[in-house]
C-alpha atoms as a PDB file:
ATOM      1  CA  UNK A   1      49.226  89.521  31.348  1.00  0.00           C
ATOM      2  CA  UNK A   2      51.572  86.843  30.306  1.00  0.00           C
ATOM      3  CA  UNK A   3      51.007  83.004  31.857  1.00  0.00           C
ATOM      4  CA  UNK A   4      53.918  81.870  33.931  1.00  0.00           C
ATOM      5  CA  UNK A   5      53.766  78.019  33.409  1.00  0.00           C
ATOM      6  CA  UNK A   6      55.514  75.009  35.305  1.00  0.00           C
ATOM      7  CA  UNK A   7      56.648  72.288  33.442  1.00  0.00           C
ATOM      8  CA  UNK A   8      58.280  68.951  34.533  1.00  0.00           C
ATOM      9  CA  UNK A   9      58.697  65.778  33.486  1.00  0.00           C
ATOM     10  CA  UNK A  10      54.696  64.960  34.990  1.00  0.00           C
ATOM     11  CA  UNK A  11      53.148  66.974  32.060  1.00  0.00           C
ATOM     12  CA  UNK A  12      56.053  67.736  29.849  1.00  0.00           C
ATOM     13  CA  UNK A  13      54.426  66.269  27.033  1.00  0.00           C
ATOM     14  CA  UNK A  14      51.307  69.150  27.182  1.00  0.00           C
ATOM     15  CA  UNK A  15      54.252  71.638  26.047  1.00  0.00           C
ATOM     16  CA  UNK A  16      56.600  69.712  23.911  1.00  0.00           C
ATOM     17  CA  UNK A  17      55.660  71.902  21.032  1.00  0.00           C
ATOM     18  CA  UNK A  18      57.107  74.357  22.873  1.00  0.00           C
ATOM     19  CA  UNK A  19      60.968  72.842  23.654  1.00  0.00           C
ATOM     20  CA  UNK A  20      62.382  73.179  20.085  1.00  0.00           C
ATOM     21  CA  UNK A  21      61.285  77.435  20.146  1.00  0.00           C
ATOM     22  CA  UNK A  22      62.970  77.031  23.574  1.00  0.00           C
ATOM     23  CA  UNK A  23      66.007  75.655  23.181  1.00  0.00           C
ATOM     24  CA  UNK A  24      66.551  77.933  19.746  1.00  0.00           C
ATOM     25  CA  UNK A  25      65.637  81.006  21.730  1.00  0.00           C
ATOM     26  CA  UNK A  26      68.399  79.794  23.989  1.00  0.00           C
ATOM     27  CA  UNK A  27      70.701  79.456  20.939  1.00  0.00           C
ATOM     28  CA  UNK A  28      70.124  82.838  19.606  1.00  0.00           C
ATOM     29  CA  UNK A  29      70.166  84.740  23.185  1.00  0.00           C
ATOM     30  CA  UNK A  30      73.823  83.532  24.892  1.00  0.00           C
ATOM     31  CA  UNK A  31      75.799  82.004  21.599  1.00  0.00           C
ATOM     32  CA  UNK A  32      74.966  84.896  19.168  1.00  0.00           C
ATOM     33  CA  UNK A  33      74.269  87.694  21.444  1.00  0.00           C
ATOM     34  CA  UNK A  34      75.907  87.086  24.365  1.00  0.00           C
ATOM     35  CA  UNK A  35      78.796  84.988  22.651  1.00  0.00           C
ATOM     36  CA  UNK A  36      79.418  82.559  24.585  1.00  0.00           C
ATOM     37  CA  UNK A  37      80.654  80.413  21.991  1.00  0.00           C
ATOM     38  CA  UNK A  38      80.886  77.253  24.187  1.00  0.00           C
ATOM     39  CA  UNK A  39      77.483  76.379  23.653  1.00  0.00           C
ATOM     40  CA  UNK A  40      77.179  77.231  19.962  1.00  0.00           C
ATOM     41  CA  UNK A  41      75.813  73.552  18.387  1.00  0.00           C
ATOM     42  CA  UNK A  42      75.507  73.050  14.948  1.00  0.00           C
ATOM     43  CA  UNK A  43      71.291  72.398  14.639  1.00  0.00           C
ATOM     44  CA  UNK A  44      71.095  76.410  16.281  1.00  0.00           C
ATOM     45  CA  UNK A  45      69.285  74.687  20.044  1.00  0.00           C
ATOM     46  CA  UNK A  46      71.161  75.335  22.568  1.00  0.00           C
ATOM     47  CA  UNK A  47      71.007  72.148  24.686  1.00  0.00           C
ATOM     48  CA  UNK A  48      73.124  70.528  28.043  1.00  0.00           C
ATOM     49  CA  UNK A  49      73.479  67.942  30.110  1.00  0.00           C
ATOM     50  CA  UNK A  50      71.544  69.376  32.650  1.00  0.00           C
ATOM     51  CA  UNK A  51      68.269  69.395  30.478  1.00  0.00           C
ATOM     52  CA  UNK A  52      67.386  66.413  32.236  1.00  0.00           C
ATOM     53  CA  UNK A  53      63.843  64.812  33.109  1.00  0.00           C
ATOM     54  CA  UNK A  54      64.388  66.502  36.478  1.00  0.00           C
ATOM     55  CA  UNK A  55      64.910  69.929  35.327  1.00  0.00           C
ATOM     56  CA  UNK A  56      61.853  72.138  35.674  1.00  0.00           C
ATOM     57  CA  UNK A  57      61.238  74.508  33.597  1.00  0.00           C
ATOM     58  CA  UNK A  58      58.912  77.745  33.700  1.00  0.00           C
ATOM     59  CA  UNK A  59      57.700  79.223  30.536  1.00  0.00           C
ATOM     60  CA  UNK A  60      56.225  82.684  30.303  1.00  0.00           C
ATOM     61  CA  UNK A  61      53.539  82.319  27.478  1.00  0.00           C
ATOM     62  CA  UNK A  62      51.857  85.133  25.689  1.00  0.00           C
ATOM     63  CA  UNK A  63      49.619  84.477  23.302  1.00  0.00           C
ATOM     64  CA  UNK A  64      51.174  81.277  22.261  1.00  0.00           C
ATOM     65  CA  UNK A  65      54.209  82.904  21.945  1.00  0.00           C
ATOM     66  CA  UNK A  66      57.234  81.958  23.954  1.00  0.00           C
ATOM     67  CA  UNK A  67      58.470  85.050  25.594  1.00  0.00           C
ATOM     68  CA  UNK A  68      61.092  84.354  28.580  1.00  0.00           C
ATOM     69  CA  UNK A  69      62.082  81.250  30.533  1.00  0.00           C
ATOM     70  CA  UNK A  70      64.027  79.721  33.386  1.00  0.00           C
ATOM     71  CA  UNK A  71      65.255  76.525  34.772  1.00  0.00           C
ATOM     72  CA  UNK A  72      65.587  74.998  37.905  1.00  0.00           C
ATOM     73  CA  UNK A  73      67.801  71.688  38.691  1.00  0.00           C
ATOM     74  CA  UNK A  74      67.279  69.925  42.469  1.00  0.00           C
ATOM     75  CA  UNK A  75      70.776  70.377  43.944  1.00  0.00           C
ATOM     76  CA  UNK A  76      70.661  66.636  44.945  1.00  0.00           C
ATOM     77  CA  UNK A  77      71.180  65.985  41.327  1.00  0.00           C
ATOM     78  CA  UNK A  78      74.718  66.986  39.180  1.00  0.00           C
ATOM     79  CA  UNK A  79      74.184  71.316  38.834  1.00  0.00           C
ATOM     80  CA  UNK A  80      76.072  73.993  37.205  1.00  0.00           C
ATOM     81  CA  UNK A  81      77.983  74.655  40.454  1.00  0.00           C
ATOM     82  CA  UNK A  82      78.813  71.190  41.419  1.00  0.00           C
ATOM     83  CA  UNK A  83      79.769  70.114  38.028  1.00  0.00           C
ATOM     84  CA  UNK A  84      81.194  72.969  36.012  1.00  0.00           C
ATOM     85  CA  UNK A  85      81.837  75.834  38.149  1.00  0.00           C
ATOM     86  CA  UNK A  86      82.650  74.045  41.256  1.00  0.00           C
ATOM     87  CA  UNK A  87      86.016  76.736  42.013  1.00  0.00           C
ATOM     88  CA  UNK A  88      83.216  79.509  42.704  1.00  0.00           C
ATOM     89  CA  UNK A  89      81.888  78.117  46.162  1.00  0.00           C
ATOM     90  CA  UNK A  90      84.331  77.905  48.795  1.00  0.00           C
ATOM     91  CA  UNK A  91      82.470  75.811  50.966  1.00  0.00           C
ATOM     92  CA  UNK A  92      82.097  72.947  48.499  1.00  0.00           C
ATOM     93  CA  UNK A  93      78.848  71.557  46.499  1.00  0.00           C
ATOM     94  CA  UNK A  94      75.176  72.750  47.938  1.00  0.00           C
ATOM     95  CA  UNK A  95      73.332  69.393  47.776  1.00  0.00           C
ATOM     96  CA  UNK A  96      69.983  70.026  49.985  1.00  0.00           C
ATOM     97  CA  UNK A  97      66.568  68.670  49.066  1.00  0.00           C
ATOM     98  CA  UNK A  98      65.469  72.274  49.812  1.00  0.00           C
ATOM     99  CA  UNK A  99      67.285  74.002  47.284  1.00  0.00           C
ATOM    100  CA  UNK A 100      67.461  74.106  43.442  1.00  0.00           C
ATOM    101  CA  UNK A 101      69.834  75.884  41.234  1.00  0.00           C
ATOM    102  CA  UNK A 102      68.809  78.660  38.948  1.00  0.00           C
ATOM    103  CA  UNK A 103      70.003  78.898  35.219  1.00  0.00           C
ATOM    104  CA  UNK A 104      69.291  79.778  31.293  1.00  0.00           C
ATOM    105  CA  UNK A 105      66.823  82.739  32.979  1.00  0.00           C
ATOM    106  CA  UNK A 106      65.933  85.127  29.894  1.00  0.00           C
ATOM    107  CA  UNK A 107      63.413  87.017  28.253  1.00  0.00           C
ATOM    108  CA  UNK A 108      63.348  87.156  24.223  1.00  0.00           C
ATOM    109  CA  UNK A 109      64.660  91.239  23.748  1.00  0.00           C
ATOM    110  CA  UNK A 110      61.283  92.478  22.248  1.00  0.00           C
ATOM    111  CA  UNK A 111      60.006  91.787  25.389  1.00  0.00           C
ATOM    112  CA  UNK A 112      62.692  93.373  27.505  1.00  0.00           C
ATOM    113  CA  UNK A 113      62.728  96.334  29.672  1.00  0.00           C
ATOM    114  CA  UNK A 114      59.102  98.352  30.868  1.00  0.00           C
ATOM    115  CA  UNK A 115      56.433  97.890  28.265  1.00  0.00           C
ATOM    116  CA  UNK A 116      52.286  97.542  29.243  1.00  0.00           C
ATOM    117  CA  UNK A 117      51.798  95.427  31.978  1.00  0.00           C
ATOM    118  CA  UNK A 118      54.105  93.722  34.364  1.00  0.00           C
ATOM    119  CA  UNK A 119      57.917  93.579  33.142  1.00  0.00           C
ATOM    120  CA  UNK A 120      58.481  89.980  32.144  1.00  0.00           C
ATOM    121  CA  UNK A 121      61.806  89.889  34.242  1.00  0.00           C
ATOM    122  CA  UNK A 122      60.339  90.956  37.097  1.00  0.00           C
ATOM    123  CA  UNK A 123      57.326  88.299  36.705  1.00  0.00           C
ATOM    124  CA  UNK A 124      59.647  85.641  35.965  1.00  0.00           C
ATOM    125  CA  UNK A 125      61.285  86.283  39.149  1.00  0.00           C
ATOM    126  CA  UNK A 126      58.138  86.402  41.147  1.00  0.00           C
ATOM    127  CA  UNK A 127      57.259  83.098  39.855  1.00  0.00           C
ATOM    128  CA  UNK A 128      60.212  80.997  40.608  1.00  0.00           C
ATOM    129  CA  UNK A 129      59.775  82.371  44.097  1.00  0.00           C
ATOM    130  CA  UNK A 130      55.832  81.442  44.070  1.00  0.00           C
ATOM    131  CA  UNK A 131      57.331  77.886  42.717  1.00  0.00           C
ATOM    132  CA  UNK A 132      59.505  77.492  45.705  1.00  0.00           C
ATOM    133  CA  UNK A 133      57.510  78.214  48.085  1.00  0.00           C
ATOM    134  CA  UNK A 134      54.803  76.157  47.189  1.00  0.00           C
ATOM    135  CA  UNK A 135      56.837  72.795  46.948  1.00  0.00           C
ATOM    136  CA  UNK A 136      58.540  73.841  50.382  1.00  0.00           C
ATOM    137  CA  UNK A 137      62.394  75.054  49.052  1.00  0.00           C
ATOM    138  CA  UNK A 138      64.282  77.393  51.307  1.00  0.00           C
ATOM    139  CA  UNK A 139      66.841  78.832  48.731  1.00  0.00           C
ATOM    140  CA  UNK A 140      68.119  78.703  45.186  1.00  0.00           C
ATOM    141  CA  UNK A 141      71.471  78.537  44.048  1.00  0.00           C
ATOM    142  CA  UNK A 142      72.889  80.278  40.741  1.00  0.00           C
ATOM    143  CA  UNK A 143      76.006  81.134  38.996  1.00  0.00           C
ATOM    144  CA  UNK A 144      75.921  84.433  37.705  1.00  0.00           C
ATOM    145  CA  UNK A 145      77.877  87.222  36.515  1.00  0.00           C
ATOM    146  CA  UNK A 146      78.255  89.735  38.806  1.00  0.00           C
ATOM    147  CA  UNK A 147      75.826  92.621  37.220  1.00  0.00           C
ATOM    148  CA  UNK A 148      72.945  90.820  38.171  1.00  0.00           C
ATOM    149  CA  UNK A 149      73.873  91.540  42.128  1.00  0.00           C
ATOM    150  CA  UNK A 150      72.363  94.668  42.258  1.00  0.00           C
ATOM    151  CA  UNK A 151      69.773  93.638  39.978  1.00  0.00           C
ATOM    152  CA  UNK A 152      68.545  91.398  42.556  1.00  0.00           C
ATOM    153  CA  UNK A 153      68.945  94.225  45.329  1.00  0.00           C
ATOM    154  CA  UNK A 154      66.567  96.475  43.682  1.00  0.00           C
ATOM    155  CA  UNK A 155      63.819  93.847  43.305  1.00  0.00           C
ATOM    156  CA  UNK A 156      64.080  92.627  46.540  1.00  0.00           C
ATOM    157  CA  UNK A 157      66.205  89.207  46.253  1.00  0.00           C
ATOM    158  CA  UNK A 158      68.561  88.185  48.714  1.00  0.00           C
ATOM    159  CA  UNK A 159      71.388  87.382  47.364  1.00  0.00           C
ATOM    160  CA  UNK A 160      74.746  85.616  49.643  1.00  0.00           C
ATOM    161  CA  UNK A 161      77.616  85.613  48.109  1.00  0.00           C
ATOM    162  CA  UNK A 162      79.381  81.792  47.914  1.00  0.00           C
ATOM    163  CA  UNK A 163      82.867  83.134  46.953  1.00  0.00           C
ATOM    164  CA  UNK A 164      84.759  85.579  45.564  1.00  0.00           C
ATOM    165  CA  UNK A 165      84.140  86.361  41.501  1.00  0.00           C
ATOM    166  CA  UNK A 166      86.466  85.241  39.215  1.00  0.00           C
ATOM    167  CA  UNK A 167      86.843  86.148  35.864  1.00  0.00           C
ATOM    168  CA  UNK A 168      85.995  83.571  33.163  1.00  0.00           C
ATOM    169  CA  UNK A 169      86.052  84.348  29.091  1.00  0.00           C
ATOM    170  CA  UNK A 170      86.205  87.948  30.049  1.00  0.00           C
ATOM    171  CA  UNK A 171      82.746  88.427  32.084  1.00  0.00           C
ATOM    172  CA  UNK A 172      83.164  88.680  36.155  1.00  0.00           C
ATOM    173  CA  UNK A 173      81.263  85.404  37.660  1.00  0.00           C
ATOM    174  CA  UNK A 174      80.266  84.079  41.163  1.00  0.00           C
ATOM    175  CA  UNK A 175      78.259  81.785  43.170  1.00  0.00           C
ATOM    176  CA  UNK A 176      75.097  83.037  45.179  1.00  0.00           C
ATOM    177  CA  UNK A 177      72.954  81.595  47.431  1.00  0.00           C
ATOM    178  CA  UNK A 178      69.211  83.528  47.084  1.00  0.00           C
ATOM    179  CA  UNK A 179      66.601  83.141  49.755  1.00  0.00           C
ATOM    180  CA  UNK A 180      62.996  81.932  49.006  1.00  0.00           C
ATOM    181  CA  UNK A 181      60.831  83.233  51.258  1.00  0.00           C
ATOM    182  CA  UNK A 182      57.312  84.002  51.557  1.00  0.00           C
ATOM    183  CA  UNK A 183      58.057  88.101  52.574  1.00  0.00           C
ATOM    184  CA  UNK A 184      60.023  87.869  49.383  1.00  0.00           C
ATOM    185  CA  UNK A 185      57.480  86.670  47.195  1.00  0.00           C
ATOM    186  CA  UNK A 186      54.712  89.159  48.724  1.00  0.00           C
ATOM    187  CA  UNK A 187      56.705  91.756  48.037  1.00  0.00           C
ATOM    188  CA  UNK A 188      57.301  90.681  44.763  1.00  0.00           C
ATOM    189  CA  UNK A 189      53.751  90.730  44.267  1.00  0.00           C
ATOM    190  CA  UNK A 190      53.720  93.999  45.221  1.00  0.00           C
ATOM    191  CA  UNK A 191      56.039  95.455  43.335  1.00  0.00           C
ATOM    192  CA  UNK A 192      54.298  94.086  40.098  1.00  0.00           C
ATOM    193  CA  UNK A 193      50.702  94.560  40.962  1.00  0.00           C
ATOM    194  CA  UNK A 194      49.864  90.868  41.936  1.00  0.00           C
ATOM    195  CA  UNK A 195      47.312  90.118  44.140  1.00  0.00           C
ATOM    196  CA  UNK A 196      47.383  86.107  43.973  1.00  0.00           C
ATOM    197  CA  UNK A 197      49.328  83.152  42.650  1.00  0.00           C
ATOM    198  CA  UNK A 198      50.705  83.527  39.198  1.00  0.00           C
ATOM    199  CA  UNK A 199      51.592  80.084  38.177  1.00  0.00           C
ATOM    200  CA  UNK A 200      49.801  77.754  35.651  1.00  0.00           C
ATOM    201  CA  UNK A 201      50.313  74.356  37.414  1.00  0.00           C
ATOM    202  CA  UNK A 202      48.470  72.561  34.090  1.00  0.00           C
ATOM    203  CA  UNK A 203      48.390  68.972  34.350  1.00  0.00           C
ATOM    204  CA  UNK A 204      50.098  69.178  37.750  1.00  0.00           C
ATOM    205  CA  UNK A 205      46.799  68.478  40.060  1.00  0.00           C
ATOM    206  CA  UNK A 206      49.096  65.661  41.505  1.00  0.00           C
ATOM    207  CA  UNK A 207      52.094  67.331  42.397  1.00  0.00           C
ATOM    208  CA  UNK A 208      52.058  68.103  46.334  1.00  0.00           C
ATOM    209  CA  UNK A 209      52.229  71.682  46.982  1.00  0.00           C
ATOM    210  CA  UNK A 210      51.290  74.410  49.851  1.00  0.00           C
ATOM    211  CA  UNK A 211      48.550  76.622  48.531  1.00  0.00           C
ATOM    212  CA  UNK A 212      49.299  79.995  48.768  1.00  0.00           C
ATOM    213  CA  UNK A 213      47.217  83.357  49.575  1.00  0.00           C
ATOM    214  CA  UNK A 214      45.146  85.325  47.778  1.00  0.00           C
ATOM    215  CA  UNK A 215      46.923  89.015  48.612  1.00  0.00           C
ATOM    216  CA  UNK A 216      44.290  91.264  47.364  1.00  0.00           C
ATOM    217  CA  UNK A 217      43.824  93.711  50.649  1.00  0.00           C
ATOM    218  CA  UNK A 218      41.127  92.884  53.375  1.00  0.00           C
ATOM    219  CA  UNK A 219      37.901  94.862  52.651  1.00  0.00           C
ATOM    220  CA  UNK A 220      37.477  97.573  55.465  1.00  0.00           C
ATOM    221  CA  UNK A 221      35.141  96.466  58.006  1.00  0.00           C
ATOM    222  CA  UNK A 222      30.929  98.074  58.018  1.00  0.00           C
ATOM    223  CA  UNK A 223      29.521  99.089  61.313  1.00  0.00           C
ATOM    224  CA  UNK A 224      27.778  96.436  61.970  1.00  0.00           C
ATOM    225  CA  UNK A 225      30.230  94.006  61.222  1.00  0.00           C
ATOM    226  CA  UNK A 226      32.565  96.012  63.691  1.00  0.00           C
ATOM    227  CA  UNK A 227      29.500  95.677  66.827  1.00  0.00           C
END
Protein backbone atom coordinates (compact mmCIF):
# COMPACT_ATOMS: atom_id res chain seq x y z
CA UNK A 1 0.00 0.00 0.00
CA UNK A 2 1.16 3.47 -0.63
CA UNK A 3 2.66 5.67 2.58
CA UNK A 4 0.60 8.72 3.30
CA UNK A 5 3.28 11.12 4.78
CA UNK A 6 2.98 14.52 6.78
CA UNK A 7 5.27 17.06 6.12
CA UNK A 8 5.75 20.55 7.73
CA UNK A 9 8.11 22.90 8.22
CA UNK A 10 9.48 20.54 11.61
CA UNK A 11 10.95 17.88 9.20
CA UNK A 12 10.60 19.42 5.82
CA UNK A 13 14.08 19.01 5.16
CA UNK A 14 13.75 14.78 5.39
CA UNK A 15 11.65 15.28 2.00
CA UNK A 16 13.09 18.19 0.19
CA UNK A 17 14.14 15.87 -2.55
CA UNK A 18 10.80 15.43 -2.99
CA UNK A 19 9.37 19.37 -3.51
CA UNK A 20 10.86 20.00 -7.01
CA UNK A 21 8.83 16.37 -8.43
CA UNK A 22 6.02 18.09 -6.46
CA UNK A 23 5.66 21.25 -7.54
CA UNK A 24 6.33 19.96 -11.43
CA UNK A 25 3.65 17.35 -10.95
CA UNK A 26 1.57 20.35 -9.98
CA UNK A 27 2.70 22.12 -13.19
CA UNK A 28 1.86 19.38 -15.50
CA UNK A 29 -1.63 18.36 -13.72
CA UNK A 30 -3.76 21.99 -13.59
CA UNK A 31 -1.62 24.29 -16.28
CA UNK A 32 -1.33 21.62 -19.06
CA UNK A 33 -4.15 19.38 -18.33
CA UNK A 34 -6.48 21.17 -16.62
CA UNK A 35 -5.48 24.62 -18.29
CA UNK A 36 -5.61 26.80 -16.00
CA UNK A 37 -3.22 29.00 -17.52
CA UNK A 38 -2.92 31.38 -14.51
CA UNK A 39 -0.46 29.39 -12.91
CA UNK A 40 1.62 28.38 -15.93
CA UNK A 41 5.46 29.70 -14.76
CA UNK A 42 8.16 29.61 -16.96
CA UNK A 43 10.73 26.87 -14.91
CA UNK A 44 7.38 24.16 -15.45
CA UNK A 45 6.76 24.16 -10.98
CA UNK A 46 3.84 25.28 -10.27
CA UNK A 47 4.39 27.40 -7.12
CA UNK A 48 2.14 30.24 -4.84
CA UNK A 49 2.13 32.34 -2.25
CA UNK A 50 0.52 30.09 -0.11
CA UNK A 51 3.48 27.50 -0.21
CA UNK A 52 4.49 28.91 2.91
CA UNK A 53 6.51 27.37 5.98
CA UNK A 54 3.04 26.85 7.46
CA UNK A 55 1.54 24.91 4.75
CA UNK A 56 1.45 21.19 5.42
CA UNK A 57 1.71 19.04 3.05
CA UNK A 58 0.83 15.17 2.71
CA UNK A 59 2.62 13.10 0.21
CA UNK A 60 1.43 9.70 -0.88
CA UNK A 61 4.76 7.77 -1.57
CA UNK A 62 5.07 4.54 -3.43
CA UNK A 63 8.08 3.17 -3.87
CA UNK A 64 9.92 6.39 -3.89
CA UNK A 65 7.75 7.56 -6.31
CA UNK A 66 5.56 10.57 -5.78
CA UNK A 67 2.08 9.54 -6.57
CA UNK A 68 -0.70 12.13 -5.24
CA UNK A 69 -0.63 15.04 -2.79
CA UNK A 70 -2.52 17.67 -0.85
CA UNK A 71 -2.13 20.78 1.10
CA UNK A 72 -3.46 22.22 4.01
CA UNK A 73 -3.06 26.11 5.10
CA UNK A 74 -4.27 27.10 9.00
CA UNK A 75 -7.15 29.50 8.26
CA UNK A 76 -5.56 31.94 10.80
CA UNK A 77 -3.03 32.56 8.15
CA UNK A 78 -3.87 34.42 4.41
CA UNK A 79 -5.93 31.14 2.39
CA UNK A 80 -7.32 30.69 -0.97
CA UNK A 81 -10.75 31.86 0.26
CA UNK A 82 -9.73 34.83 2.21
CA UNK A 83 -7.32 36.06 -0.28
CA UNK A 84 -8.34 35.13 -3.79
CA UNK A 85 -11.73 33.84 -3.82
CA UNK A 86 -13.11 35.80 -1.04
CA UNK A 87 -16.77 36.59 -3.31
CA UNK A 88 -17.54 32.70 -2.77
CA UNK A 89 -18.38 32.82 1.10
CA UNK A 90 -21.13 34.94 2.02
CA UNK A 91 -20.46 35.06 5.50
CA UNK A 92 -16.97 36.53 5.16
CA UNK A 93 -13.31 34.91 5.83
CA UNK A 94 -13.24 31.45 8.08
CA UNK A 95 -10.30 32.28 10.39
CA UNK A 96 -10.55 29.49 13.32
CA UNK A 97 -7.55 27.77 14.87
CA UNK A 98 -9.64 24.61 14.26
CA UNK A 99 -9.85 24.68 10.71
CA UNK A 100 -7.46 24.53 7.70
CA UNK A 101 -8.16 25.00 4.10
CA UNK A 102 -7.81 22.27 1.57
CA UNK A 103 -6.05 22.79 -1.90
CA UNK A 104 -3.65 21.45 -4.92
CA UNK A 105 -5.34 17.74 -3.87
CA UNK A 106 -4.30 15.32 -6.88
CA UNK A 107 -3.14 12.09 -7.81
CA UNK A 108 -0.54 11.72 -10.87
CA UNK A 109 -3.24 9.97 -13.74
CA UNK A 110 -1.40 6.54 -13.86
CA UNK A 111 -2.46 6.22 -10.58
CA UNK A 112 -6.05 7.31 -11.00
CA UNK A 113 -9.24 5.50 -10.77
CA UNK A 114 -9.51 1.52 -9.11
CA UNK A 115 -6.27 -0.32 -9.59
CA UNK A 116 -4.77 -3.13 -6.75
CA UNK A 117 -5.09 -1.94 -3.49
CA UNK A 118 -6.75 1.05 -1.98
CA UNK A 119 -7.64 3.92 -4.62
CA UNK A 120 -5.14 6.67 -3.96
CA UNK A 121 -8.02 9.33 -3.90
CA UNK A 122 -9.84 7.70 -1.57
CA UNK A 123 -6.61 7.18 0.79
CA UNK A 124 -5.65 10.63 0.38
CA UNK A 125 -8.89 11.61 1.70
CA UNK A 126 -8.80 9.29 4.62
CA UNK A 127 -5.60 10.74 5.60
CA UNK A 128 -6.24 14.39 5.76
CA UNK A 129 -9.14 13.35 7.94
CA UNK A 130 -6.73 11.01 10.21
CA UNK A 131 -4.45 14.41 10.15
CA UNK A 132 -7.21 16.47 11.55
CA UNK A 133 -8.26 14.63 13.94
CA UNK A 134 -5.20 13.92 15.49
CA UNK A 135 -4.01 17.65 15.92
CA UNK A 136 -7.69 18.43 17.21
CA UNK A 137 -9.33 20.43 13.84
CA UNK A 138 -13.08 20.43 13.56
CA UNK A 139 -13.43 21.24 9.75
CA UNK A 140 -11.62 22.08 6.55
CA UNK A 141 -12.34 24.63 4.20
CA UNK A 142 -11.85 24.35 0.25
CA UNK A 143 -12.67 26.02 -2.92
CA UNK A 144 -13.72 23.70 -5.39
CA UNK A 145 -15.49 23.25 -8.50
CA UNK A 146 -18.66 22.00 -8.13
CA UNK A 147 -18.17 18.19 -9.52
CA UNK A 148 -16.39 17.28 -6.62
CA UNK A 149 -19.85 17.72 -4.42
CA UNK A 150 -21.07 14.53 -5.07
CA UNK A 151 -17.75 13.14 -5.09
CA UNK A 152 -17.55 13.86 -1.53
CA UNK A 153 -21.23 12.44 -0.96
CA UNK A 154 -20.35 9.08 -2.13
CA UNK A 155 -17.27 8.74 0.10
CA UNK A 156 -18.80 9.93 2.98
CA UNK A 157 -17.60 13.76 3.36
CA UNK A 158 -19.73 16.34 4.57
CA UNK A 159 -19.69 18.91 2.61
CA UNK A 160 -21.73 22.72 3.57
CA UNK A 161 -22.06 24.78 1.07
CA UNK A 162 -20.52 28.62 1.88
CA UNK A 163 -22.31 30.29 -1.11
CA UNK A 164 -23.72 30.01 -4.18
CA UNK A 165 -21.21 28.79 -7.30
CA UNK A 166 -20.14 31.14 -9.58
CA UNK A 167 -18.64 30.63 -12.70
CA UNK A 168 -14.94 31.55 -13.12
CA UNK A 169 -12.75 30.84 -16.56
CA UNK A 170 -15.57 28.63 -17.60
CA UNK A 171 -15.57 25.84 -14.67
CA UNK A 172 -18.59 26.22 -11.93
CA UNK A 173 -16.77 27.05 -8.38
CA UNK A 174 -17.83 27.38 -4.67
CA UNK A 175 -16.86 27.51 -1.15
CA UNK A 176 -17.44 24.44 1.25
CA UNK A 177 -17.07 23.91 4.62
CA UNK A 178 -16.22 19.82 5.22
CA UNK A 179 -16.53 18.27 8.63
CA UNK A 180 -13.63 16.33 10.32
CA UNK A 181 -14.87 13.98 12.42
CA UNK A 182 -13.86 10.86 13.94
CA UNK A 183 -17.29 8.76 12.44
CA UNK A 184 -15.98 10.20 9.23
CA UNK A 185 -12.64 8.97 9.34
CA UNK A 186 -13.81 5.34 10.63
CA UNK A 187 -15.82 5.08 7.97
CA UNK A 188 -13.31 6.04 5.73
CA UNK A 189 -11.35 3.33 7.00
CA UNK A 190 -13.88 1.20 6.21
CA UNK A 191 -14.58 1.86 3.03
CA UNK A 192 -10.83 1.28 2.06
CA UNK A 193 -9.99 -1.68 4.17
CA UNK A 194 -8.07 0.19 7.01
CA UNK A 195 -7.88 -1.09 10.21
CA UNK A 196 -5.45 1.60 11.93
CA UNK A 197 -3.75 4.93 11.40
CA UNK A 198 -2.34 5.52 7.99
CA UNK A 199 -0.06 8.40 8.41
CA UNK A 200 3.81 8.46 8.44
CA UNK A 201 4.41 11.19 11.11
CA UNK A 202 8.52 10.80 10.32
CA UNK A 203 10.50 13.13 12.22
CA UNK A 204 7.34 14.47 13.87
CA UNK A 205 7.77 12.59 17.48
CA UNK A 206 7.40 16.26 18.80
CA UNK A 207 4.42 17.45 17.28
CA UNK A 208 1.39 17.14 19.89
CA UNK A 209 -1.22 14.94 18.63
CA UNK A 210 -4.27 12.60 19.95
CA UNK A 211 -3.42 9.01 19.22
CA UNK A 212 -5.91 7.35 17.47
CA UNK A 213 -7.44 3.62 17.49
CA UNK A 214 -6.44 0.66 16.19
CA UNK A 215 -10.00 -0.40 14.27
CA UNK A 216 -9.26 -3.93 13.52
CA UNK A 217 -12.65 -5.70 15.06
CA UNK A 218 -12.69 -7.02 18.75
CA UNK A 219 -11.86 -10.78 18.80
CA UNK A 220 -15.11 -12.73 19.85
CA UNK A 221 -15.04 -13.60 23.37
CA UNK A 222 -14.02 -17.81 24.60
CA UNK A 223 -16.13 -19.35 27.26
CA UNK A 224 -14.18 -18.86 29.81
CA UNK A 225 -13.41 -15.46 29.23
CA UNK A 226 -17.31 -14.90 29.05
CA UNK A 227 -17.74 -16.79 33.00
Amino acid sequence: MPEIHVVRKDNRHLYEHYFDPYYRLRHEIYVKQRKWMALDRPDGREMDQFDTEDAVYLFCIDEGQLIGAMRALPTLLPTLMSDIFPCLNIRGPVRRADVYELSRIFVIPERRGEHAGPRVEMLLLTAIMEYGISIGLTGFTIVLESWWLPRFERCGWKAHPLGLPQMMDGMSVLAVLVDCDDATWKSLCRQIGLTKPTLTWRGLGGVTRQALPDLSPPLPLTAQQAQ
